[in-house]
C-alpha atoms as a PDB file:
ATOM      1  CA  UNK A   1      -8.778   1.733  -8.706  1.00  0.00           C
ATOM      2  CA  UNK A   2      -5.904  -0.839  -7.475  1.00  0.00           C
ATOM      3  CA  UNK A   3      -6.441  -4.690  -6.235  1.00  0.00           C
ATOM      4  CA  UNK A   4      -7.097  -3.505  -3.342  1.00  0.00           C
ATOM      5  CA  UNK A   5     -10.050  -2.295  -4.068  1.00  0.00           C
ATOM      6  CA  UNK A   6      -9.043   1.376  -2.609  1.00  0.00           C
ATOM      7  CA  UNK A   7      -9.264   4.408  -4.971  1.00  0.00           C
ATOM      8  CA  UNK A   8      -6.753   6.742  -2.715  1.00  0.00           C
ATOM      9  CA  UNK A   9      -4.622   3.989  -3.085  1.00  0.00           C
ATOM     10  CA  UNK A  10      -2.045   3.443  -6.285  1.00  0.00           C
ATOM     11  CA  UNK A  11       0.485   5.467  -8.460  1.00  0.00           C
ATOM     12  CA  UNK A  12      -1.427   9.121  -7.898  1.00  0.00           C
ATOM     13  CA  UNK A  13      -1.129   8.461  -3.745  1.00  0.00           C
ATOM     14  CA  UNK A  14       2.849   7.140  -4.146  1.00  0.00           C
ATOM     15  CA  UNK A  15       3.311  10.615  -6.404  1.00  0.00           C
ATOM     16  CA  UNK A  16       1.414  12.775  -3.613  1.00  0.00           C
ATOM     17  CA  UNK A  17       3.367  11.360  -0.868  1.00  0.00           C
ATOM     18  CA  UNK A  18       7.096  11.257  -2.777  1.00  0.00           C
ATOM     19  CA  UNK A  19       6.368  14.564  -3.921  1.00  0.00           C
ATOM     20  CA  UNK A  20       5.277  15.721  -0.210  1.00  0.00           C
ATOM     21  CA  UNK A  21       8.606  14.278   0.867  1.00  0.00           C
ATOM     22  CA  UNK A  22      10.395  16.389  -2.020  1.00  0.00           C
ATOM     23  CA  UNK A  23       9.303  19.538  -1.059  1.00  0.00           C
ATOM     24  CA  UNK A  24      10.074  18.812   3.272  1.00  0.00           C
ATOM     25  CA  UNK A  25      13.349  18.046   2.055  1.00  0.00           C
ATOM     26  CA  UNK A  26      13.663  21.174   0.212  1.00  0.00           C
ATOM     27  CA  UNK A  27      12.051  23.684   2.549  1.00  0.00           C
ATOM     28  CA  UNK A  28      14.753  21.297   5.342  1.00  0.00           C
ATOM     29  CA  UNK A  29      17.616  22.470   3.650  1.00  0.00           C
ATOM     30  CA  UNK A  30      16.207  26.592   3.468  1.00  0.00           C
ATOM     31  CA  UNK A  31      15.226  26.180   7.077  1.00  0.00           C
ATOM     32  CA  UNK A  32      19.166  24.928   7.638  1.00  0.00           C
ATOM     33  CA  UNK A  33      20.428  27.714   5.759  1.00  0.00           C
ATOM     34  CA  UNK A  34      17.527  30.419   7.199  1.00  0.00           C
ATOM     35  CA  UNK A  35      16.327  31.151   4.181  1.00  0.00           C
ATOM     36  CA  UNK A  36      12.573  32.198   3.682  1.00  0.00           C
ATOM     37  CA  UNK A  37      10.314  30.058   1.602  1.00  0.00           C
ATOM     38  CA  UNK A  38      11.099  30.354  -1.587  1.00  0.00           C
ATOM     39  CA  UNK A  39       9.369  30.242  -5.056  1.00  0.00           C
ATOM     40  CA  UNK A  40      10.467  26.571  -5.283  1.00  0.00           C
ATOM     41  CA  UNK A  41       8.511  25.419  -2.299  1.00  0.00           C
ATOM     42  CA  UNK A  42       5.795  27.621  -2.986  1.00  0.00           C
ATOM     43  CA  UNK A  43       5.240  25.958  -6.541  1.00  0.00           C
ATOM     44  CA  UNK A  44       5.903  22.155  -4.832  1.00  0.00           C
ATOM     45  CA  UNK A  45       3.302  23.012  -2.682  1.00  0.00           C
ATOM     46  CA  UNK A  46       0.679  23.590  -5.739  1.00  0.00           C
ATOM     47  CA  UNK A  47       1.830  20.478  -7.345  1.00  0.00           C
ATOM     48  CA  UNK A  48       1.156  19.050  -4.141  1.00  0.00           C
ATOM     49  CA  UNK A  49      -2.353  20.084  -3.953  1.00  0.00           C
ATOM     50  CA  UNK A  50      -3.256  18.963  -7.566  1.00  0.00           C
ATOM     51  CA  UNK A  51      -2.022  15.365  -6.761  1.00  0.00           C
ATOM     52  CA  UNK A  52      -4.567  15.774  -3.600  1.00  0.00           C
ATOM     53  CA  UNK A  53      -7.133  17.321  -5.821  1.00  0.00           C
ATOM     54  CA  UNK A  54      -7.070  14.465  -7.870  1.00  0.00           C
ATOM     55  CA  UNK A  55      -7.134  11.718  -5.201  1.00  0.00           C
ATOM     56  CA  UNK A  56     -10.327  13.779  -3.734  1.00  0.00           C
ATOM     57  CA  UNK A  57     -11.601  13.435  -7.668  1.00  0.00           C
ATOM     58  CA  UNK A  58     -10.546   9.586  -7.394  1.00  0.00           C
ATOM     59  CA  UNK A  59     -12.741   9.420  -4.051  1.00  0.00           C
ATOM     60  CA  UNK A  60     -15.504  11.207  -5.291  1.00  0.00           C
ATOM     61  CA  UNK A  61     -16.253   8.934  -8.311  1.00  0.00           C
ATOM     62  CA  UNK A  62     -15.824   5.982  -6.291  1.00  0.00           C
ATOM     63  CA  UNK A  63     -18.165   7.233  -3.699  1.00  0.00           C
ATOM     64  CA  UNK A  64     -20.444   8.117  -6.978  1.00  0.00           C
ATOM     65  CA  UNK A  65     -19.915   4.473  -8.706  1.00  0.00           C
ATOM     66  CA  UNK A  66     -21.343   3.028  -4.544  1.00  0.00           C
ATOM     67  CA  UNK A  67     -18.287   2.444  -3.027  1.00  0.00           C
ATOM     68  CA  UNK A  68     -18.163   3.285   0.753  1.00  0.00           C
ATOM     69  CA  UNK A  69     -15.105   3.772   2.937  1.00  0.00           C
ATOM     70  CA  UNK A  70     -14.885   1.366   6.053  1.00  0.00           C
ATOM     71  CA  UNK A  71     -14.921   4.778   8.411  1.00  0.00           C
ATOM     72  CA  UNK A  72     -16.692   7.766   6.808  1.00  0.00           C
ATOM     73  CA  UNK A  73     -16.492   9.804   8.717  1.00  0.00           C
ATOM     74  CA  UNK A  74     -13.030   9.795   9.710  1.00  0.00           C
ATOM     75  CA  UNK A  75     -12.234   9.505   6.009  1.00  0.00           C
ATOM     76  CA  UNK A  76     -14.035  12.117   5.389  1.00  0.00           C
ATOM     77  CA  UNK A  77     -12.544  14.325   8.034  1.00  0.00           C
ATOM     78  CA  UNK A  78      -8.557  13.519   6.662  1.00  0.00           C
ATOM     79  CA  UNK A  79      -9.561  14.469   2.856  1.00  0.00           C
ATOM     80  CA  UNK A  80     -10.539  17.502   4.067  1.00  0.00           C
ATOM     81  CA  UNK A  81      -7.690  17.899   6.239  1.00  0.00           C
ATOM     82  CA  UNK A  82      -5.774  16.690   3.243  1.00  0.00           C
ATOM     83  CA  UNK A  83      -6.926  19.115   0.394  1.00  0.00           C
ATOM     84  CA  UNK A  84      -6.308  21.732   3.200  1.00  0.00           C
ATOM     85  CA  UNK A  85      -2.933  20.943   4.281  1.00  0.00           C
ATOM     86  CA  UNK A  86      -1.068  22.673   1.288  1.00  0.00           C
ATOM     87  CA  UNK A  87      -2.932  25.927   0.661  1.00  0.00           C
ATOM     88  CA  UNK A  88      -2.133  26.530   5.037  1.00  0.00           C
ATOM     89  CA  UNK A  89       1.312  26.081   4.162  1.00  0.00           C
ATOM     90  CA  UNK A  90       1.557  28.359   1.759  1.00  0.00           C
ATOM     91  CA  UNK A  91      -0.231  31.094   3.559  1.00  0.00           C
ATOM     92  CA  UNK A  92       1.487  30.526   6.766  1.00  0.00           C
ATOM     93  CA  UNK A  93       4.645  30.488   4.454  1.00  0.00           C
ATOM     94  CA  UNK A  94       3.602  33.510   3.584  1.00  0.00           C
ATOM     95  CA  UNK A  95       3.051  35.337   6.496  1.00  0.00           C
ATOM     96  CA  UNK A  96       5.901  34.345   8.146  1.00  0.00           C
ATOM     97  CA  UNK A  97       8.753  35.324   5.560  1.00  0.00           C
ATOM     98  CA  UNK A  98      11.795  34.222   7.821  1.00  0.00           C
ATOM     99  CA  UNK A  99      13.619  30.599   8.040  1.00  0.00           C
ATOM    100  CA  UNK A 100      10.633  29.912  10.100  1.00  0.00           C
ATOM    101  CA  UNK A 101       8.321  30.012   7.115  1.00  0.00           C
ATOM    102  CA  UNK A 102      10.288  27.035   5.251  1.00  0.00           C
ATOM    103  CA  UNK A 103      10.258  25.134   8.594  1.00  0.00           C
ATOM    104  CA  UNK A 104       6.182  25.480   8.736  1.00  0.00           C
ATOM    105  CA  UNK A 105       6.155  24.324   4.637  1.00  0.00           C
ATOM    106  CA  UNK A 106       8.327  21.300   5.613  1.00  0.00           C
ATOM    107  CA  UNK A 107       6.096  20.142   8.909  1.00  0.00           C
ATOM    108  CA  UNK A 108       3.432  20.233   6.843  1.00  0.00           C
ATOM    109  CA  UNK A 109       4.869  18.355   4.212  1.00  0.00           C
ATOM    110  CA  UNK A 110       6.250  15.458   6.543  1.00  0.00           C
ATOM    111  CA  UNK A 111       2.383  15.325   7.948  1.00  0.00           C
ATOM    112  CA  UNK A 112       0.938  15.127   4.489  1.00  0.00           C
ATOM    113  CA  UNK A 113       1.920  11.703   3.811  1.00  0.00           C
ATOM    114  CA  UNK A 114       0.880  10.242   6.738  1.00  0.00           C
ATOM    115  CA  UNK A 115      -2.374  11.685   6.725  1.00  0.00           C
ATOM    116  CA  UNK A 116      -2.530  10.367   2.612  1.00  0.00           C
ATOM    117  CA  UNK A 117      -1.953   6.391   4.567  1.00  0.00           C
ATOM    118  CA  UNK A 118      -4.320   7.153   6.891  1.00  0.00           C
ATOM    119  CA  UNK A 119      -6.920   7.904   4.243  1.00  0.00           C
ATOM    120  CA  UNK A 120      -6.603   4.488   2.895  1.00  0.00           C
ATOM    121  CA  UNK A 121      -6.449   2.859   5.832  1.00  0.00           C
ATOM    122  CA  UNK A 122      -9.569   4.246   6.909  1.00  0.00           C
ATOM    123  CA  UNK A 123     -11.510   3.263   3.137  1.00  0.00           C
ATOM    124  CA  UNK A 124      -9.975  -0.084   3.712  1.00  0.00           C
ATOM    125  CA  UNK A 125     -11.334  -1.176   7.036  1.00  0.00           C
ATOM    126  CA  UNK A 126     -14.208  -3.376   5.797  1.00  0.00           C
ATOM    127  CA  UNK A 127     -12.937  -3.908   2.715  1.00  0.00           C
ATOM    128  CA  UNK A 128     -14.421  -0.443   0.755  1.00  0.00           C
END
């Protein structure tokens, strides 16, 4: 847990989001070049989902230790939205095996990290 008393806040939610940003950037460039996704963004996106997994984890034992987010229920609703984002991705990727795969892998990847800030914003409305 950080100073600010947030545990989706701190070094795991920076990784999540720069990594988030790595892979957009990546499937960017393959949309540019119409290119279908690609093993690369396809593997960035499971990395991706075990740095989400483990800010869930983070939650959970805070929630378990009596720590409360300022919103539940909105919280609630973006880390399920969160853990959910990647694995769409991917499947969407998937199904659509053209340049406009890539593009879906790197929308989703630009939404990620603001949905990962608006997770601790909502824990840190009345202080957690």
């Amino acid at each position: 847990m950080t100073a600010t008393g947030s545990p989706v806040d701190g070094l795991l939610a920076a990784v999540a989001i720069v990594l988030s940003l790595l892979v957009a950037a990546w499937a960017l460039v393959a949309t540019l070049r119409h290119r279908a996704p690609d093993r690369v963004q396809l593997v960035g996106l499971g990395v991706l989902e075990l740095a989400l997994l483990g800010l869930t984890v983070l939650a959970g034992l805070a929630l378990g230790g009596g720590e409360r987010p300022g919103e539940p229920g909105a919280f609630f609703g973006y880390l399920v939205t969160l853990v959910c984002l990647p694995p769409l991705a991917a499947v969407l990727a998937r199904m659509e095996p053209t340049r406009w795969g890539s593009a879906i892998v790197c929308a989703v990847c630009l939404v990620t990290p603001v949905v990962v800030v608006r997770l601790q914003q909502t824990w840190e409305v009345l202080g957690g």
